[in-house]
C-alpha atoms as a PDB file:
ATOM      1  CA  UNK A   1     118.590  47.269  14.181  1.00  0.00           C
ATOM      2  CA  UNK A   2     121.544  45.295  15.672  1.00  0.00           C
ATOM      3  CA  UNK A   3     121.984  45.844  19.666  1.00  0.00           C
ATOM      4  CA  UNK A   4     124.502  48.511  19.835  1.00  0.00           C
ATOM      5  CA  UNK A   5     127.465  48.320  23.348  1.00  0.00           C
ATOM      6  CA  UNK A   6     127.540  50.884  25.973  1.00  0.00           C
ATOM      7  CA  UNK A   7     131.252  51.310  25.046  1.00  0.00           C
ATOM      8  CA  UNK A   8     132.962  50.847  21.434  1.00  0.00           C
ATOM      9  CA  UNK A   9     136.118  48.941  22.259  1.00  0.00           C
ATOM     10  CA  UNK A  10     136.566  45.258  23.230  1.00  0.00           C
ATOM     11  CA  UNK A  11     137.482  44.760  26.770  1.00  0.00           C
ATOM     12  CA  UNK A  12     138.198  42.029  29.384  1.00  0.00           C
ATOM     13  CA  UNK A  13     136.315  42.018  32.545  1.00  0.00           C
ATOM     14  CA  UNK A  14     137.309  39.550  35.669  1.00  0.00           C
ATOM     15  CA  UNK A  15     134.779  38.683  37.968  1.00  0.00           C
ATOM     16  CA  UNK A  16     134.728  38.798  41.706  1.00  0.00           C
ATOM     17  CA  UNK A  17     132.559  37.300  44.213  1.00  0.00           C
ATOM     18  CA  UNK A  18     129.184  37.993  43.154  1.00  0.00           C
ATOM     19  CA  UNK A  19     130.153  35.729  40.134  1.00  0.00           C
ATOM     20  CA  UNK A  20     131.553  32.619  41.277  1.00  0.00           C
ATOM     21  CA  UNK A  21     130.890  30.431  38.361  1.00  0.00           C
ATOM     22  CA  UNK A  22     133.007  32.857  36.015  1.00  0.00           C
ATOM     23  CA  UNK A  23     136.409  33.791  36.228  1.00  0.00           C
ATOM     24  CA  UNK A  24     136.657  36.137  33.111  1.00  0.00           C
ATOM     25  CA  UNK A  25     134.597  37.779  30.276  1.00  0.00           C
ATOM     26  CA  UNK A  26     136.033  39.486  26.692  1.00  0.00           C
ATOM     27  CA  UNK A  27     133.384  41.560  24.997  1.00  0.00           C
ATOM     28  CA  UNK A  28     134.758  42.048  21.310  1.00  0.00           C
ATOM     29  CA  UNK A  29     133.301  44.997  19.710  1.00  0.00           C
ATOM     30  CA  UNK A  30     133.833  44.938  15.814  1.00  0.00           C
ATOM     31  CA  UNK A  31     131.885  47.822  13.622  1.00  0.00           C
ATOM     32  CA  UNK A  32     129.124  48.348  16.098  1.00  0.00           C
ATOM     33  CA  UNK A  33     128.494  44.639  16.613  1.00  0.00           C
ATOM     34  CA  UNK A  34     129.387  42.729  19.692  1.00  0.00           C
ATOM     35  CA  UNK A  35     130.462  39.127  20.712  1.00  0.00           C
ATOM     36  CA  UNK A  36     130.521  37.756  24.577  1.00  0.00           C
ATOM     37  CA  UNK A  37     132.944  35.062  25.743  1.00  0.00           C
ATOM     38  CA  UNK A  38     132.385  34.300  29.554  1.00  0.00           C
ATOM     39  CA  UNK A  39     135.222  32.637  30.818  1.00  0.00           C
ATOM     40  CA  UNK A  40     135.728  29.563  33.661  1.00  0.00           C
ATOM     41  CA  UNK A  41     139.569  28.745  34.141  1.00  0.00           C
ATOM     42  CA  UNK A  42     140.561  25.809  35.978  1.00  0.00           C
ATOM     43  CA  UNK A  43     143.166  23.389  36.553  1.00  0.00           C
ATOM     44  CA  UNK A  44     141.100  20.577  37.519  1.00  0.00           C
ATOM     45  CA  UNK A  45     138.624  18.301  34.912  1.00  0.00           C
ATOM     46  CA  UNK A  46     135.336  19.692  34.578  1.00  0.00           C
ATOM     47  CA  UNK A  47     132.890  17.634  36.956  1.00  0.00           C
ATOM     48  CA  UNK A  48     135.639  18.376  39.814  1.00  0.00           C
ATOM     49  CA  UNK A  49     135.157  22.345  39.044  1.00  0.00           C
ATOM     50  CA  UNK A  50     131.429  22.721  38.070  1.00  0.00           C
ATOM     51  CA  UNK A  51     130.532  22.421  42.302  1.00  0.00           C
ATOM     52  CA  UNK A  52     128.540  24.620  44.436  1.00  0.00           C
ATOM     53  CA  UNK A  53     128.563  28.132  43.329  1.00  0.00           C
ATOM     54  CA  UNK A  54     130.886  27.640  40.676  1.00  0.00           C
ATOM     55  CA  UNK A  55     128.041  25.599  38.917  1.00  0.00           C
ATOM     56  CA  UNK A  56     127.794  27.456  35.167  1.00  0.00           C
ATOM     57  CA  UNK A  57     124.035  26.450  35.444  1.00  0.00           C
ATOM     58  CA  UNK A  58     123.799  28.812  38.333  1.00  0.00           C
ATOM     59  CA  UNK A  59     124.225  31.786  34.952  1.00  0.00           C
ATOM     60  CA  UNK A  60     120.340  30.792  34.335  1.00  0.00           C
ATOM     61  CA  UNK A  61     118.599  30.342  37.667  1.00  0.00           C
ATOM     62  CA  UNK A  62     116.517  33.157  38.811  1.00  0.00           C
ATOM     63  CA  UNK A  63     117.778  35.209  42.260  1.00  0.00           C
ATOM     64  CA  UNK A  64     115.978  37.843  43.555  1.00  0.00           C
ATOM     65  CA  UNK A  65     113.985  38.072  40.027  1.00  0.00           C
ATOM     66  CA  UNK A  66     116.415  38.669  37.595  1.00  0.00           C
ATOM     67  CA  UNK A  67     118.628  35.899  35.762  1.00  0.00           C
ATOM     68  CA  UNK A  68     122.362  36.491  36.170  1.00  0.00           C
ATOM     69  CA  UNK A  69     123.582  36.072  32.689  1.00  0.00           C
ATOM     70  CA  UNK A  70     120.378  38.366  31.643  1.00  0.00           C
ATOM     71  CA  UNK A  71     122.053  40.787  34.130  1.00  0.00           C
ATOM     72  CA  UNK A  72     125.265  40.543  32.948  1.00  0.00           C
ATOM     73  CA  UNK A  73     124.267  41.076  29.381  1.00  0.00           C
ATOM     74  CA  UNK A  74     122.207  44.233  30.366  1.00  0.00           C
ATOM     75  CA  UNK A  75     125.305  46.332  31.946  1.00  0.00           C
ATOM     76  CA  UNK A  76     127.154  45.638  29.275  1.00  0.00           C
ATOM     77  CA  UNK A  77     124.765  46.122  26.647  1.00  0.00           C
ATOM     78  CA  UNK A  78     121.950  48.346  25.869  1.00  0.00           C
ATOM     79  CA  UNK A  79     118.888  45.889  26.848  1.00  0.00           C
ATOM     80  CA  UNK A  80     117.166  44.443  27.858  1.00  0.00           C
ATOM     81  CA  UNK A  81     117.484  41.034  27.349  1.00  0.00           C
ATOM     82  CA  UNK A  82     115.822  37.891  28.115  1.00  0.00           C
ATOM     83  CA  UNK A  83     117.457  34.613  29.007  1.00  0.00           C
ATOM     84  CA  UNK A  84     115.812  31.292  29.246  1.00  0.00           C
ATOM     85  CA  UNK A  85     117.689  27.695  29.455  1.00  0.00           C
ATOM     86  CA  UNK A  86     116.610  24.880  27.316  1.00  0.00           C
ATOM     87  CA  UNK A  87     116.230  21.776  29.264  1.00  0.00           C
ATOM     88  CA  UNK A  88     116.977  18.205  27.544  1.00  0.00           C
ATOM     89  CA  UNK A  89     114.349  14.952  28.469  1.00  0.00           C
ATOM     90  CA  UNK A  90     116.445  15.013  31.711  1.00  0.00           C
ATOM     91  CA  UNK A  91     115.336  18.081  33.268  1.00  0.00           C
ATOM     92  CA  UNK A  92     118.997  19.328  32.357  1.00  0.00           C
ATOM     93  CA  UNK A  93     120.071  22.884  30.863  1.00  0.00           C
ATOM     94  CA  UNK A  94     121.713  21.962  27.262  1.00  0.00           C
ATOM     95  CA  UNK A  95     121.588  25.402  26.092  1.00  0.00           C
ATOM     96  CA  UNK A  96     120.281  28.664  26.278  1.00  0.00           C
ATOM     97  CA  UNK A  97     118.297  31.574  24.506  1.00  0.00           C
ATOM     98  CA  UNK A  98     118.904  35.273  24.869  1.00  0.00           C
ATOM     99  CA  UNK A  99     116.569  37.497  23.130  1.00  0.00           C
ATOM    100  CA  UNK A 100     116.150  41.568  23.381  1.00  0.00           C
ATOM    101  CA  UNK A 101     112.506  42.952  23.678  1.00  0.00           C
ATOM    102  CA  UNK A 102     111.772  42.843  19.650  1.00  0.00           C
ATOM    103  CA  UNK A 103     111.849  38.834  20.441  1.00  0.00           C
ATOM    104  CA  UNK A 104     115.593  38.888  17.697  1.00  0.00           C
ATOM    105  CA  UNK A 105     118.119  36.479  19.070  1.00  0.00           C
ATOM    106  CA  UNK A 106     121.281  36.942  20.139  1.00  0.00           C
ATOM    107  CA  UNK A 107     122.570  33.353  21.636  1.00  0.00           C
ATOM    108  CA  UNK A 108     125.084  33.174  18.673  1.00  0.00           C
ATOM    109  CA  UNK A 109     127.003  36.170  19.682  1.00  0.00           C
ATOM    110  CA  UNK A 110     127.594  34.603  23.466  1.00  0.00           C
ATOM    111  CA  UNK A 111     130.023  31.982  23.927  1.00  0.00           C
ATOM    112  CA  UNK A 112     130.689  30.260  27.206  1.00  0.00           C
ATOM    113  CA  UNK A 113     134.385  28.698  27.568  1.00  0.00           C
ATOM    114  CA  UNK A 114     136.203  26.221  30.168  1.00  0.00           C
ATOM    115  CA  UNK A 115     139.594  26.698  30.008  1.00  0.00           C
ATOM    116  CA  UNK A 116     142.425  23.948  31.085  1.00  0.00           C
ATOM    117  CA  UNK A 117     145.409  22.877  30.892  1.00  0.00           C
ATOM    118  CA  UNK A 118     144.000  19.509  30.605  1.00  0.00           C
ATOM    119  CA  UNK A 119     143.632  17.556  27.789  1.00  0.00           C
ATOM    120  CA  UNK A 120     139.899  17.138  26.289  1.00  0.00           C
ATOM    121  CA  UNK A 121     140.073  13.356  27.898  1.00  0.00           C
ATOM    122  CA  UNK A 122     141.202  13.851  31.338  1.00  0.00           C
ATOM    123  CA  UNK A 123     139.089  17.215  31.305  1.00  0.00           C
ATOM    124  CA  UNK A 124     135.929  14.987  30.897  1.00  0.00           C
ATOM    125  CA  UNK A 125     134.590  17.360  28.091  1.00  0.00           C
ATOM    126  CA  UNK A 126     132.238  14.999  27.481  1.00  0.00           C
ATOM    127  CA  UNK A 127     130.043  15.229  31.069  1.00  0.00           C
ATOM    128  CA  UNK A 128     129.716  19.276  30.737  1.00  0.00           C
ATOM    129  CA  UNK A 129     126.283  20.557  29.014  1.00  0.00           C
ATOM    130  CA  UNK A 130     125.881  21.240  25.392  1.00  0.00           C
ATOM    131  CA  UNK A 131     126.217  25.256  25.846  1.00  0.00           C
ATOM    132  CA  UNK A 132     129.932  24.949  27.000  1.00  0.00           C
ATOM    133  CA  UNK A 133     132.905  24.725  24.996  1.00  0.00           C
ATOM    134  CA  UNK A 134     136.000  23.879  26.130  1.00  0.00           C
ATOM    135  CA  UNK A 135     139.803  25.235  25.118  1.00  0.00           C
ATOM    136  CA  UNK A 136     142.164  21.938  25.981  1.00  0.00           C
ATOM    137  CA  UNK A 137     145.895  21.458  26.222  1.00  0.00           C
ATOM    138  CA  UNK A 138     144.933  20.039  22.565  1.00  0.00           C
ATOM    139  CA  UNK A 139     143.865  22.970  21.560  1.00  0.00           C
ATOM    140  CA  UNK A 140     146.891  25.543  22.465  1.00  0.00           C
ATOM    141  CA  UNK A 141     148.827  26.603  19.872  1.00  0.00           C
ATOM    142  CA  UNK A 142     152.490  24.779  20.070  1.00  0.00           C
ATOM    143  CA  UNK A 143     154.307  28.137  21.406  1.00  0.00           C
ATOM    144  CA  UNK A 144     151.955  27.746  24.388  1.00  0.00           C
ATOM    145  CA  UNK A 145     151.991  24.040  25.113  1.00  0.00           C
ATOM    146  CA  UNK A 146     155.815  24.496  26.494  1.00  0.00           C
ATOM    147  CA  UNK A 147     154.346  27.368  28.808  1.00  0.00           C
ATOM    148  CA  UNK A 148     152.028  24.859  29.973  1.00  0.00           C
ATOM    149  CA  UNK A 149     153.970  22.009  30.410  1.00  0.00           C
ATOM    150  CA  UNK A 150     155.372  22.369  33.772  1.00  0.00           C
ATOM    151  CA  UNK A 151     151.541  22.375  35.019  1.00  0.00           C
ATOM    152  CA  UNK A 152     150.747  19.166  33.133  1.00  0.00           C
ATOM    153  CA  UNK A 153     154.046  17.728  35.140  1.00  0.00           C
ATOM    154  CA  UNK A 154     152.616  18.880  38.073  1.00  0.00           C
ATOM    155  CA  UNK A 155     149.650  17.603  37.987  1.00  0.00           C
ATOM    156  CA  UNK A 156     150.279  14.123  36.618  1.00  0.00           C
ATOM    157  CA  UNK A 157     152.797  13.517  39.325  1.00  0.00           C
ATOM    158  CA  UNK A 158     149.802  13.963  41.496  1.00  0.00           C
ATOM    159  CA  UNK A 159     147.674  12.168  40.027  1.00  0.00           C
ATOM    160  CA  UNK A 160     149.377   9.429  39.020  1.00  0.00           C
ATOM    161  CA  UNK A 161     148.847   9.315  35.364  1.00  0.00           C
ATOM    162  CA  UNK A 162     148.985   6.558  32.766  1.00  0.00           C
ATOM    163  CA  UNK A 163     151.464   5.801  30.889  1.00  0.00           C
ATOM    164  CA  UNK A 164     150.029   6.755  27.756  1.00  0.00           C
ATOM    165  CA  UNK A 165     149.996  10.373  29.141  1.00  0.00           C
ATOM    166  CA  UNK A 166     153.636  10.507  30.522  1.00  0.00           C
ATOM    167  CA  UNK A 167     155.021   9.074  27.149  1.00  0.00           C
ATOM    168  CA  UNK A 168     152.428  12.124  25.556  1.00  0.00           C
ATOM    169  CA  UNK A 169     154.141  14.682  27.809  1.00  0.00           C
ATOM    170  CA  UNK A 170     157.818  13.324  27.462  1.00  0.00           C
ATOM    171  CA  UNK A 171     157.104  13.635  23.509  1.00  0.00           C
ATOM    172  CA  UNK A 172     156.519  17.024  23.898  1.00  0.00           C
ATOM    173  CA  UNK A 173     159.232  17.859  25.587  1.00  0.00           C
ATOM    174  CA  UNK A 174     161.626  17.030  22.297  1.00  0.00           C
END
């Protein structure tokens, strides 16, 4: 029998201090069934954000018994769930398992997203762990790019960017 929400409408959720390492979560309830995006927004690339206590690995490590993301997944949801990381040869978390107490798995209904205005590149997509997907300035649909722009402006100025990227952002601009 499929896990069944405390509630039967999809909802956001922002998080405040007790979770540093996310910024937002969208439960999307559909016929009784449920699927968990957990949200990190940030301007800056991915190595530069995932620091201190707004590590995403920090979802998986126990404190005071319990595993946050196991935590998480129990308020929302009628549990309980376990939640174990999956370490590569490097001693690294590159993914994760949640499973209720019948042992059925439910990792493919949680997502975890970085969101930027960054492009994939200067993001550094590449450097975050398996489990993590990320939504780019490649990604955004075109009516949101020019929303976005200004921030892209912003930021190159600052970081002096190449000139591949300025011609990229000038482009868009016609």
């Amino acid at each position: 029998m499929p896990q069944r929400s405390k509630v039967n409408f999809s909802y956001w959720i922002k998080f405040g201090e007790n979770y540093p390492s996310l910024d937002y979560a969208y439960v999307d309830m559909t016929d009784g069934s449920w699927m968990l995006y957990l949200i990190q927004v940030s301007v800056s690339s991915f190595p530069v954000h995932n620091r201190d206590s707004a590590r995403l690995e920090l979802l998986f490590e126990k404190t005071g018994g319990t595993v946050p993301l196991a935590s998480l997944l129990n308020s929302f949801f009628d549990g309980p769930f376990e939640v174990s990381p999956v370490y590569n040869d490097r001693k690294k978390i590159m993914d994760f398992v949640v499973t209720d107490s019948q042992g059925i798995s439910f990792r493919d209904r949680i997502s975890i997203l970085y969101v930027t205005p960054l492009t994939r590149e200067d993001a550094k997509a590449d450097s975050a762990p398996e489990f993590v997907e990320f939504l780019t300035f490649d990604n955004f649909p075109g009516y949101m790019k020019s929303y976005i722009d200004v921030g892209q402006k912003v930021r190159s100025r600052r970081s002096s960017p190449s000139r591949r990227s300025v011609k990229r952002i000038k482009s868009e601009e016609t």
